[in-house]
C-alpha atoms as a PDB file:
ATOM      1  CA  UNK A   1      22.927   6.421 -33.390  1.00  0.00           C
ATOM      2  CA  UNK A   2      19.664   6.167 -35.576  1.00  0.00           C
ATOM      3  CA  UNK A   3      16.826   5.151 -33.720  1.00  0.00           C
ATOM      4  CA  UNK A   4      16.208   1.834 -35.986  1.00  0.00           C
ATOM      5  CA  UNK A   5      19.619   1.188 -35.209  1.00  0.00           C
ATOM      6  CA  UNK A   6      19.134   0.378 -31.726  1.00  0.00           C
ATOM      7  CA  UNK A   7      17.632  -2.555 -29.771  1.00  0.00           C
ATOM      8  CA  UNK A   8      13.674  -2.019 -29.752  1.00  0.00           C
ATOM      9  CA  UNK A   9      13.725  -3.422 -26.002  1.00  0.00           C
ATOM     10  CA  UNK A  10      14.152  -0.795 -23.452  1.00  0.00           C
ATOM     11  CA  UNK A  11      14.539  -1.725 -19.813  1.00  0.00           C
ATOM     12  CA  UNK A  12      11.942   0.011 -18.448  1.00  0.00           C
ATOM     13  CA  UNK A  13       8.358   1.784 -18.539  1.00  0.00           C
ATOM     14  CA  UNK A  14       9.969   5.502 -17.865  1.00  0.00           C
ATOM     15  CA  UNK A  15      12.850   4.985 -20.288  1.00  0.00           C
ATOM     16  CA  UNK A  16      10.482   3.728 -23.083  1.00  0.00           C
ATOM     17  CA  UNK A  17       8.696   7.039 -22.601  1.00  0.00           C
ATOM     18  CA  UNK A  18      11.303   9.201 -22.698  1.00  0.00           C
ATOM     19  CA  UNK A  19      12.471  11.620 -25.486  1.00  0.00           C
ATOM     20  CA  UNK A  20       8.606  11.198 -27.151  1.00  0.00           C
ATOM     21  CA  UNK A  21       6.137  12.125 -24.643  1.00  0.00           C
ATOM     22  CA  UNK A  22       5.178  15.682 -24.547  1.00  0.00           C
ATOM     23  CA  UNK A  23       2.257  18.692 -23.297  1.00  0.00           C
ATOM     24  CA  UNK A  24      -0.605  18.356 -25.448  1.00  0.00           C
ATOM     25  CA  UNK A  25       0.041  15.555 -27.586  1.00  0.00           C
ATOM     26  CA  UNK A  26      -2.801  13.157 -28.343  1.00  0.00           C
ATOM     27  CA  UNK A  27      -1.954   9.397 -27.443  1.00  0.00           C
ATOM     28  CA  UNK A  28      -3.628   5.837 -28.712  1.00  0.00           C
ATOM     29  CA  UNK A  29      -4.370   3.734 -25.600  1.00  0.00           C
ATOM     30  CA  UNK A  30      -5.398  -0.089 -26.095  1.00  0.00           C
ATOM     31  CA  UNK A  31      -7.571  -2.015 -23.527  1.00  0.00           C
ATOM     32  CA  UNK A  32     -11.328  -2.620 -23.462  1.00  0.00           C
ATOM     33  CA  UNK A  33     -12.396  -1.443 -19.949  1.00  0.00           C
ATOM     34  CA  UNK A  34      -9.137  -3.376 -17.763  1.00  0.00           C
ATOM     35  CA  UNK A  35      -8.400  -6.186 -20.320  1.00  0.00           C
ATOM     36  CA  UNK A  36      -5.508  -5.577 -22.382  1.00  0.00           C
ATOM     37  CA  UNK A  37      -4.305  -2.329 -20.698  1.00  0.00           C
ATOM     38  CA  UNK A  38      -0.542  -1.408 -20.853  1.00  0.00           C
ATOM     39  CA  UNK A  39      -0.738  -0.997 -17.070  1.00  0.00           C
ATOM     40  CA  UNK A  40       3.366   0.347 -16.833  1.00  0.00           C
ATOM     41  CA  UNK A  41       3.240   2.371 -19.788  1.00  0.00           C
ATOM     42  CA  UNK A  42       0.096   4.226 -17.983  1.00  0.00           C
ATOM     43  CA  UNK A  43       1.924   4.682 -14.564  1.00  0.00           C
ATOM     44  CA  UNK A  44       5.554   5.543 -16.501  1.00  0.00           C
ATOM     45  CA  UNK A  45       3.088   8.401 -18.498  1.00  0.00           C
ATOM     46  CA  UNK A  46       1.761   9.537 -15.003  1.00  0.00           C
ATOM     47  CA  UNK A  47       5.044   9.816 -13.834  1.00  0.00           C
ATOM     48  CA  UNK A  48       6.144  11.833 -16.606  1.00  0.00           C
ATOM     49  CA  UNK A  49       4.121  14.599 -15.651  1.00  0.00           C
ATOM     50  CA  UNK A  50       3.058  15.173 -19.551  1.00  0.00           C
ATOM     51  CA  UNK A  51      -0.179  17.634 -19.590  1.00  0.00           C
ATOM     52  CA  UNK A  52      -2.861  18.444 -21.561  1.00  0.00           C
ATOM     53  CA  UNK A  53      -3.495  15.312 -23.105  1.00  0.00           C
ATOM     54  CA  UNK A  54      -5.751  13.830 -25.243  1.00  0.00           C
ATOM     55  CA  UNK A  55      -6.044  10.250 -24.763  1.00  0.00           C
ATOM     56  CA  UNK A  56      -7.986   7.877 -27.416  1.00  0.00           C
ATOM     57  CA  UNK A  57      -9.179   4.705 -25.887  1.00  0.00           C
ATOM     58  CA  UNK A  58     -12.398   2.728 -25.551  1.00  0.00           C
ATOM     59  CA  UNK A  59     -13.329   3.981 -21.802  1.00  0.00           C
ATOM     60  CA  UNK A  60     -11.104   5.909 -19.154  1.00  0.00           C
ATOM     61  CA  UNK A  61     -10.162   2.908 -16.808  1.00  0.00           C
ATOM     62  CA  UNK A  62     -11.486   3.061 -13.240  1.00  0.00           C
ATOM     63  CA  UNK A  63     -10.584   5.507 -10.494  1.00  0.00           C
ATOM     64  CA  UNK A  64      -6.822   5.159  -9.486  1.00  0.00           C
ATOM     65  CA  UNK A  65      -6.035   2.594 -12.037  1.00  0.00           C
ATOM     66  CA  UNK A  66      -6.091   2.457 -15.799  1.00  0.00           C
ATOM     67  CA  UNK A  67      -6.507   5.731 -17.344  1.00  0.00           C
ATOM     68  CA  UNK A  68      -8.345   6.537 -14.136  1.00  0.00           C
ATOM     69  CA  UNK A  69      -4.491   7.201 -12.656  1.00  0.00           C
ATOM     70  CA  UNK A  70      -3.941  10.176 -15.288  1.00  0.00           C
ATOM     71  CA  UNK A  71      -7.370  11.473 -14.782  1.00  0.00           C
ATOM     72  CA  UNK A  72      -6.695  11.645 -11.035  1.00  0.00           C
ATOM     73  CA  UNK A  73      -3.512  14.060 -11.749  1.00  0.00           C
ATOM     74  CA  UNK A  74      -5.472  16.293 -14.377  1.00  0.00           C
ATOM     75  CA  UNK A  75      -3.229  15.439 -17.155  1.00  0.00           C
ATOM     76  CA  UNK A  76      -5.819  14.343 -19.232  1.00  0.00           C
ATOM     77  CA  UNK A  77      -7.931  17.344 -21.250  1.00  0.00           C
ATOM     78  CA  UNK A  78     -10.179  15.482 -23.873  1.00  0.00           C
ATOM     79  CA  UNK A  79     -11.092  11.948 -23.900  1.00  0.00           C
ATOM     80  CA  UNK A  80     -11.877  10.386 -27.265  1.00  0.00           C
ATOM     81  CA  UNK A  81     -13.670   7.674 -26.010  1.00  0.00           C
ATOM     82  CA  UNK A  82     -16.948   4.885 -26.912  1.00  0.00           C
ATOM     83  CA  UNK A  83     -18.018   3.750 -22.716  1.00  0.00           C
ATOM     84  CA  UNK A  84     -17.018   6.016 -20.073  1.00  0.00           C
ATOM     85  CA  UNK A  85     -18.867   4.289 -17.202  1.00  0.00           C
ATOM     86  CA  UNK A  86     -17.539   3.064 -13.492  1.00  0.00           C
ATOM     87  CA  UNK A  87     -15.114   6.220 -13.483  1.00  0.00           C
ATOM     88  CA  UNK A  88     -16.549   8.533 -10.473  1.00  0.00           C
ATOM     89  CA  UNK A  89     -14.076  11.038 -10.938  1.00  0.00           C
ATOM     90  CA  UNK A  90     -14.609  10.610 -15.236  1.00  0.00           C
ATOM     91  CA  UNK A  91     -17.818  11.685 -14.341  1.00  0.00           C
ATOM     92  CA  UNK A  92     -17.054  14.424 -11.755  1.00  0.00           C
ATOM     93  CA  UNK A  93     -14.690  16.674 -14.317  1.00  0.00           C
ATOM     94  CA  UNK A  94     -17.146  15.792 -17.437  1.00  0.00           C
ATOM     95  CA  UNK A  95     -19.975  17.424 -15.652  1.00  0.00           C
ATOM     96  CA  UNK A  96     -18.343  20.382 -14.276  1.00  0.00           C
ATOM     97  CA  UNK A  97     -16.888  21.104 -17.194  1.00  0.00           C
ATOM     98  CA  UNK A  98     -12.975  20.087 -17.068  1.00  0.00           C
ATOM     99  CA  UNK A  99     -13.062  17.916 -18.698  1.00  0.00           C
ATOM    100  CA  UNK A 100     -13.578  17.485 -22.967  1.00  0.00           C
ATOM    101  CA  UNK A 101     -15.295  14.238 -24.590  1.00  0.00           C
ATOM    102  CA  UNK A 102     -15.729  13.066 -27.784  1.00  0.00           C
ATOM    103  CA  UNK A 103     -17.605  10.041 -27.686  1.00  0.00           C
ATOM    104  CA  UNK A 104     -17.684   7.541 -30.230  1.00  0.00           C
ATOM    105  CA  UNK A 105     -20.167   4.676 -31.114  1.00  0.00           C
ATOM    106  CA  UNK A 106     -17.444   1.666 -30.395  1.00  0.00           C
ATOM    107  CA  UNK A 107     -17.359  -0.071 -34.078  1.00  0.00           C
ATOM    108  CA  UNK A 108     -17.355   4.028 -35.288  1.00  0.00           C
ATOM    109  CA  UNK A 109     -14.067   4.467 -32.742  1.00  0.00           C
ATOM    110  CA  UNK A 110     -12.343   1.326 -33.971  1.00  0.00           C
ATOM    111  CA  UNK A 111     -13.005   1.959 -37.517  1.00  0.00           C
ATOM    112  CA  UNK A 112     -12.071   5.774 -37.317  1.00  0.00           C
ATOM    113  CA  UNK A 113      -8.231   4.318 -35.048  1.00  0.00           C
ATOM    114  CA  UNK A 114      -8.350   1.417 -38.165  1.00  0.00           C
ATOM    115  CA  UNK A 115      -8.337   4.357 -41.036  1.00  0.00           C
ATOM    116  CA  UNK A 116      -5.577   6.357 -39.141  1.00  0.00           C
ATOM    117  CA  UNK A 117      -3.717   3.682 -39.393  1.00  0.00           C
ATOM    118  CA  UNK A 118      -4.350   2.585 -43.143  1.00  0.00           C
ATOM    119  CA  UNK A 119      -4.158   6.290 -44.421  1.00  0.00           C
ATOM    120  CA  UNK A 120      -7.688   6.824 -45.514  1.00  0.00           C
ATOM    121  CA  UNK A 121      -8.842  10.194 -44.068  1.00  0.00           C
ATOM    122  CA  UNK A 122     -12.304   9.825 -43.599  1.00  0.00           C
ATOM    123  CA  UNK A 123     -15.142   6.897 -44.050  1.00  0.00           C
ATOM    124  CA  UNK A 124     -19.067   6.898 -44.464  1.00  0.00           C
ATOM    125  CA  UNK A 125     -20.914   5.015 -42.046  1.00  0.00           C
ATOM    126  CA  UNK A 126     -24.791   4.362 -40.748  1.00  0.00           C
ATOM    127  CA  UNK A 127     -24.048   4.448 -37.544  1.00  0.00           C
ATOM    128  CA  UNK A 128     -25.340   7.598 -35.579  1.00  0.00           C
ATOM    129  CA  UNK A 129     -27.307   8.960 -38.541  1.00  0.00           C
ATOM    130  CA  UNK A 130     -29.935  11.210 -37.067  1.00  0.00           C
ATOM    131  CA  UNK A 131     -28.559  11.054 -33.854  1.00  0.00           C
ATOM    132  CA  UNK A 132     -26.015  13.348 -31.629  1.00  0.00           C
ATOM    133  CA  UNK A 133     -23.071  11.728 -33.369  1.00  0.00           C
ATOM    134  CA  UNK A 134     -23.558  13.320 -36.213  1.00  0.00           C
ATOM    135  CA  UNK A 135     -24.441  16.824 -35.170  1.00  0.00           C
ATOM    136  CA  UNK A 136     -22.063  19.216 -37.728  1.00  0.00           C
ATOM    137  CA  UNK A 137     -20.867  16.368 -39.340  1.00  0.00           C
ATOM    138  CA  UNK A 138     -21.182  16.000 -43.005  1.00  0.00           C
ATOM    139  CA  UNK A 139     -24.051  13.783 -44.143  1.00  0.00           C
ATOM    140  CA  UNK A 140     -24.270  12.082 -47.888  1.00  0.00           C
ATOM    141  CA  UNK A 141     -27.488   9.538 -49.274  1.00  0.00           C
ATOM    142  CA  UNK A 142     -26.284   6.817 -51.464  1.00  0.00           C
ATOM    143  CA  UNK A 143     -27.609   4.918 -54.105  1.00  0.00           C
ATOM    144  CA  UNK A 144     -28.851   2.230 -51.462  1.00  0.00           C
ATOM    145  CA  UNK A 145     -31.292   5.157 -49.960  1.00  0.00           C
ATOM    146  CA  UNK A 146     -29.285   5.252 -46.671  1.00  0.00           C
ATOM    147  CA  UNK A 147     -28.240   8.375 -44.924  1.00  0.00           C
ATOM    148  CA  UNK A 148     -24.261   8.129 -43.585  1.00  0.00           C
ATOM    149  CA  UNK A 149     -22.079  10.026 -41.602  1.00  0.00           C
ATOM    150  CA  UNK A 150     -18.997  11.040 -42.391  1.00  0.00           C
ATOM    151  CA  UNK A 151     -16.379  10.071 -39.869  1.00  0.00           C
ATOM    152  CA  UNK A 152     -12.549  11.398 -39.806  1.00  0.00           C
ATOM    153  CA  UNK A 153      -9.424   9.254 -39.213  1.00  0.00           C
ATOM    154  CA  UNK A 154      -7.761   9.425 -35.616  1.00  0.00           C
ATOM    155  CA  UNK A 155      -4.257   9.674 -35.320  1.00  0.00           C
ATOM    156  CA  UNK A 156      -2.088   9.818 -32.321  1.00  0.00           C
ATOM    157  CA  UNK A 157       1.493  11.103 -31.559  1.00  0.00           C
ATOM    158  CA  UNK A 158       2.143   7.898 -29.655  1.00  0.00           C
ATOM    159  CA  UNK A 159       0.823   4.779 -29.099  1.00  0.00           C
ATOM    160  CA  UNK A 160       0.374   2.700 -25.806  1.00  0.00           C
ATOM    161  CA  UNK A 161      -0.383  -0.969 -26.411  1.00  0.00           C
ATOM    162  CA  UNK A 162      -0.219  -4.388 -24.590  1.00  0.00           C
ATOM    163  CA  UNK A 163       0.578  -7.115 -26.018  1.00  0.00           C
ATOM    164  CA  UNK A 164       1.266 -11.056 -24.633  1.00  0.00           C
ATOM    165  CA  UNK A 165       4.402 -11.709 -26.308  1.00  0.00           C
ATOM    166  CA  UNK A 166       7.105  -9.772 -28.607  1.00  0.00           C
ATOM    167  CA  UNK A 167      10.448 -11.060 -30.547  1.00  0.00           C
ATOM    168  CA  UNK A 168      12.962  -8.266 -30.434  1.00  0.00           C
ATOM    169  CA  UNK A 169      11.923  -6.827 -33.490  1.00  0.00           C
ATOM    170  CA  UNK A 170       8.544  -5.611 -32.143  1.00  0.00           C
ATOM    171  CA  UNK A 171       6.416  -8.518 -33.877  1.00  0.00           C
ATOM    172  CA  UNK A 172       3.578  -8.830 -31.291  1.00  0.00           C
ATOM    173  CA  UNK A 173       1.617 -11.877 -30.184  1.00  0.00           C
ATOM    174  CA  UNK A 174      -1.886 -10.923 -28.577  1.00  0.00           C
ATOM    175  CA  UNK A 175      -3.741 -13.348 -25.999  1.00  0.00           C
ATOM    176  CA  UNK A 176      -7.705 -13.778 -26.945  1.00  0.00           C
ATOM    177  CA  UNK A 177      -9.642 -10.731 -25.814  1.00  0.00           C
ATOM    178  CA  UNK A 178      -6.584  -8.963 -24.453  1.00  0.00           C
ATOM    179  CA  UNK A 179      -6.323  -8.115 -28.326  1.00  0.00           C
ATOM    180  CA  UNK A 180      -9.038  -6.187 -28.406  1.00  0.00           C
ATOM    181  CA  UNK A 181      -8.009  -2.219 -29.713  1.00  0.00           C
ATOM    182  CA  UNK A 182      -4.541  -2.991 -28.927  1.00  0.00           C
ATOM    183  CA  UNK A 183      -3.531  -3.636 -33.126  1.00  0.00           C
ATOM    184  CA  UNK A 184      -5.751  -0.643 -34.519  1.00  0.00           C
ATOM    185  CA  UNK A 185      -4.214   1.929 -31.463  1.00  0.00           C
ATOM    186  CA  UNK A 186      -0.626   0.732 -32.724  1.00  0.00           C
ATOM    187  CA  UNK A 187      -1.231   1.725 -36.236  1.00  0.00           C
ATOM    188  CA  UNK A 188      -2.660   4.986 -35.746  1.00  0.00           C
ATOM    189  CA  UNK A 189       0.059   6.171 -33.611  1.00  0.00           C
ATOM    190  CA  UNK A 190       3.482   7.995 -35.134  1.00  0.00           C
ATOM    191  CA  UNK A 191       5.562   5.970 -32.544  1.00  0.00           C
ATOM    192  CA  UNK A 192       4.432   3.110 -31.117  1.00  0.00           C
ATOM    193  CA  UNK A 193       5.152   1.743 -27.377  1.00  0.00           C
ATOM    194  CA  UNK A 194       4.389  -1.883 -26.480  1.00  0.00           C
ATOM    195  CA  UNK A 195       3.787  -3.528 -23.288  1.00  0.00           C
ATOM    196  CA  UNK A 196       4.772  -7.619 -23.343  1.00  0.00           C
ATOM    197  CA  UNK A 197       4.742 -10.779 -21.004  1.00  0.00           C
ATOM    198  CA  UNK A 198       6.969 -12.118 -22.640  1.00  0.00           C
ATOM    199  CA  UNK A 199      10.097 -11.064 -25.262  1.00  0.00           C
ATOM    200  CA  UNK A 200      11.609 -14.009 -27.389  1.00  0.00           C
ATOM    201  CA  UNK A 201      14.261 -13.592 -29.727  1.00  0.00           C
ATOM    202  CA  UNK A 202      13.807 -13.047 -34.037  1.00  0.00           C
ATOM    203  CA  UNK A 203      12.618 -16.125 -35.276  1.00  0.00           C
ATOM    204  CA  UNK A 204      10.928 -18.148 -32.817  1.00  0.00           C
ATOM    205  CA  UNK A 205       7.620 -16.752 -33.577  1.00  0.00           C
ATOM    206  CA  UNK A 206       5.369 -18.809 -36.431  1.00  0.00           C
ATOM    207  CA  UNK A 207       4.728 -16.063 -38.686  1.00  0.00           C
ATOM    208  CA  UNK A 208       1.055 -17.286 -39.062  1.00  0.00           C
ATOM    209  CA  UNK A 209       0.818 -16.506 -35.005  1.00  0.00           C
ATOM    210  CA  UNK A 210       1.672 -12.679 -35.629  1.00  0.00           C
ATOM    211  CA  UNK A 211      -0.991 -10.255 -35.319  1.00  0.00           C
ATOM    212  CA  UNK A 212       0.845  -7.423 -35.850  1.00  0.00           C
ATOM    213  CA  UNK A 213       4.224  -6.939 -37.912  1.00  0.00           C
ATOM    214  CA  UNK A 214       6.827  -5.402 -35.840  1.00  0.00           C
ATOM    215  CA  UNK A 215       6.960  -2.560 -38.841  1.00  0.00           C
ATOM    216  CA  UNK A 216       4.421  -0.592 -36.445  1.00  0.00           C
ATOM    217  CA  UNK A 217       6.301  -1.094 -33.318  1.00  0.00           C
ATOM    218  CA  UNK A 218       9.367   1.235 -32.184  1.00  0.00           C
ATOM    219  CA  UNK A 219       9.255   0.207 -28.302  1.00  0.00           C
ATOM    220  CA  UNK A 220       9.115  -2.407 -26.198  1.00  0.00           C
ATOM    221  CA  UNK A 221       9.016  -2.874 -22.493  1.00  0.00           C
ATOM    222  CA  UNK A 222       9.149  -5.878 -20.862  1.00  0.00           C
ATOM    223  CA  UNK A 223       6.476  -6.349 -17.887  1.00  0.00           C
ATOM    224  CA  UNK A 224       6.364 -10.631 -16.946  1.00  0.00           C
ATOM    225  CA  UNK A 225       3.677  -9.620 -14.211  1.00  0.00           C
ATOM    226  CA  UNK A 226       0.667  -7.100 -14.898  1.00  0.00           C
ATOM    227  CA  UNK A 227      -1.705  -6.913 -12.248  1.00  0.00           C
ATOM    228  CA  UNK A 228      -4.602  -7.677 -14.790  1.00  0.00           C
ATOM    229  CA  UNK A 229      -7.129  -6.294 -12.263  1.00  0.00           C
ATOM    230  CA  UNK A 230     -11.012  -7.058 -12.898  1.00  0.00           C
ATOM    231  CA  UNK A 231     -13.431  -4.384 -13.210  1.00  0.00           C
ATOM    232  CA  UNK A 232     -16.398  -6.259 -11.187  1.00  0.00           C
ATOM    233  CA  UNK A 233     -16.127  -9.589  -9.381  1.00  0.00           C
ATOM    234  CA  UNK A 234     -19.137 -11.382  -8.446  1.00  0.00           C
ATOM    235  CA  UNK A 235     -18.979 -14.400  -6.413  1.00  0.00           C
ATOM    236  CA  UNK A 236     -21.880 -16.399  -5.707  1.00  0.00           C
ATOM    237  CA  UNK A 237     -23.148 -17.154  -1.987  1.00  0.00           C
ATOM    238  CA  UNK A 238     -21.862 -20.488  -0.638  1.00  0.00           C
END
């Protein structure tokens, strides 16, 4: 049967992966350091023993959680990344050399996941003009007397992204910051795979409340209870 043919929902983290993860494909991870992370999805993708990957997110998660889980098995090769701090073992393969990065100033990252998604190939920007960002990258002055740098589109073969609520035809429903790269990761990505609280059926979403048109989803997993774990806690003395 045709894949749009079928229900979107699939019961679980593993069997939304399977048939479209692969060795050295490039995947689209949402999140902004632990908020908004499609925790399952991550673990299901660890579990799947995929290699070689290049993973484009904001940062690499922590160590043993996040991101941080595929780093520990060495299935990641290249990070596409903006912040790559509070990851020990991030930094460990980076510096010996295991590990590839291509970092990213964080509006340049979001804009270059935003083009993937909208088809333009490449954009002109200010940011990281006579900096290391734009080492052999092509440079242009405008008529404003500005230097820019040229920065390509990112695509990805799939798409990871966590979302608060779905209706069964993949329209998703973000909660406040969890948003955060979640809709730009989705469009870049060939085949999308979304993480939800919650699944409600066609219909009972406002239109006006949709941030992102089930069009760009293909997946959906259902996960009611995400850790949600918190980078840093402080807690003041009593």
């Amino acid at each position: 049967m045709a894949e749009a043919a079928r229900s979107k929902v699939y019961p679980n983290a593993t069997q939304a992966l399977e048939g479209i993860v692969a060795d050295g494909q490039t995947l689209a991870v949402g999140g902004f350091g632990l908020c908004g992370i499609p925790e399952a999805l991550i673990a299901a993708l660890r579990d799947s023993g995929a290699k070689h990957l290049t993973a484009i997110s904001n940062n690499a998660g922590v160590d043993g959680f996040g991101l941080g889980l595929l780093l520990g098995t060495r299935q990641i090769k290249k990070m596409i990344s903006s912040y790559v701090g509070e990851n020990k073992e991030f930094e460990r393969q980076f510096l010996s050399g295991e590990l590839e990065l291509e970092f990213n100033p964080q509006g340049t990252l979001a804009e270059r996941l935003r083009a993937g998604g909208a088809g333009i190939p490449a954009f002109y920007t200010r940011t990281g003009y006579g900096t290391v960002v734009a080492e052999g990258k092509e440079t242009r002055q405008f008529d404003d007397g500005h230097w820019y740098v040229m920065e390509t589109a990112l695509k990805a073969d799939v798409s990871l992204v966590k979302a608060w609520k779905a209706d069964t035809a993949g329209n998703l429903v973000f909660r406040k910051t969890a948003r955060n790269f979640n809709p730009a990761c989705a469009m870049a990505g060939k085949i999308c795979v979304a993480e939800v609280e919650e699944i409600v059926e066609i219909g009972t979403l406002d239109p006006d409340h949709v941030h992102l048109p089930g069009i760009y989803v293909d997946r959906i997993v259902h996960n009611p209870a995400p850790e949600k774990r918190i980078e840093q806690r402080t807690v003041r003395a009593a």
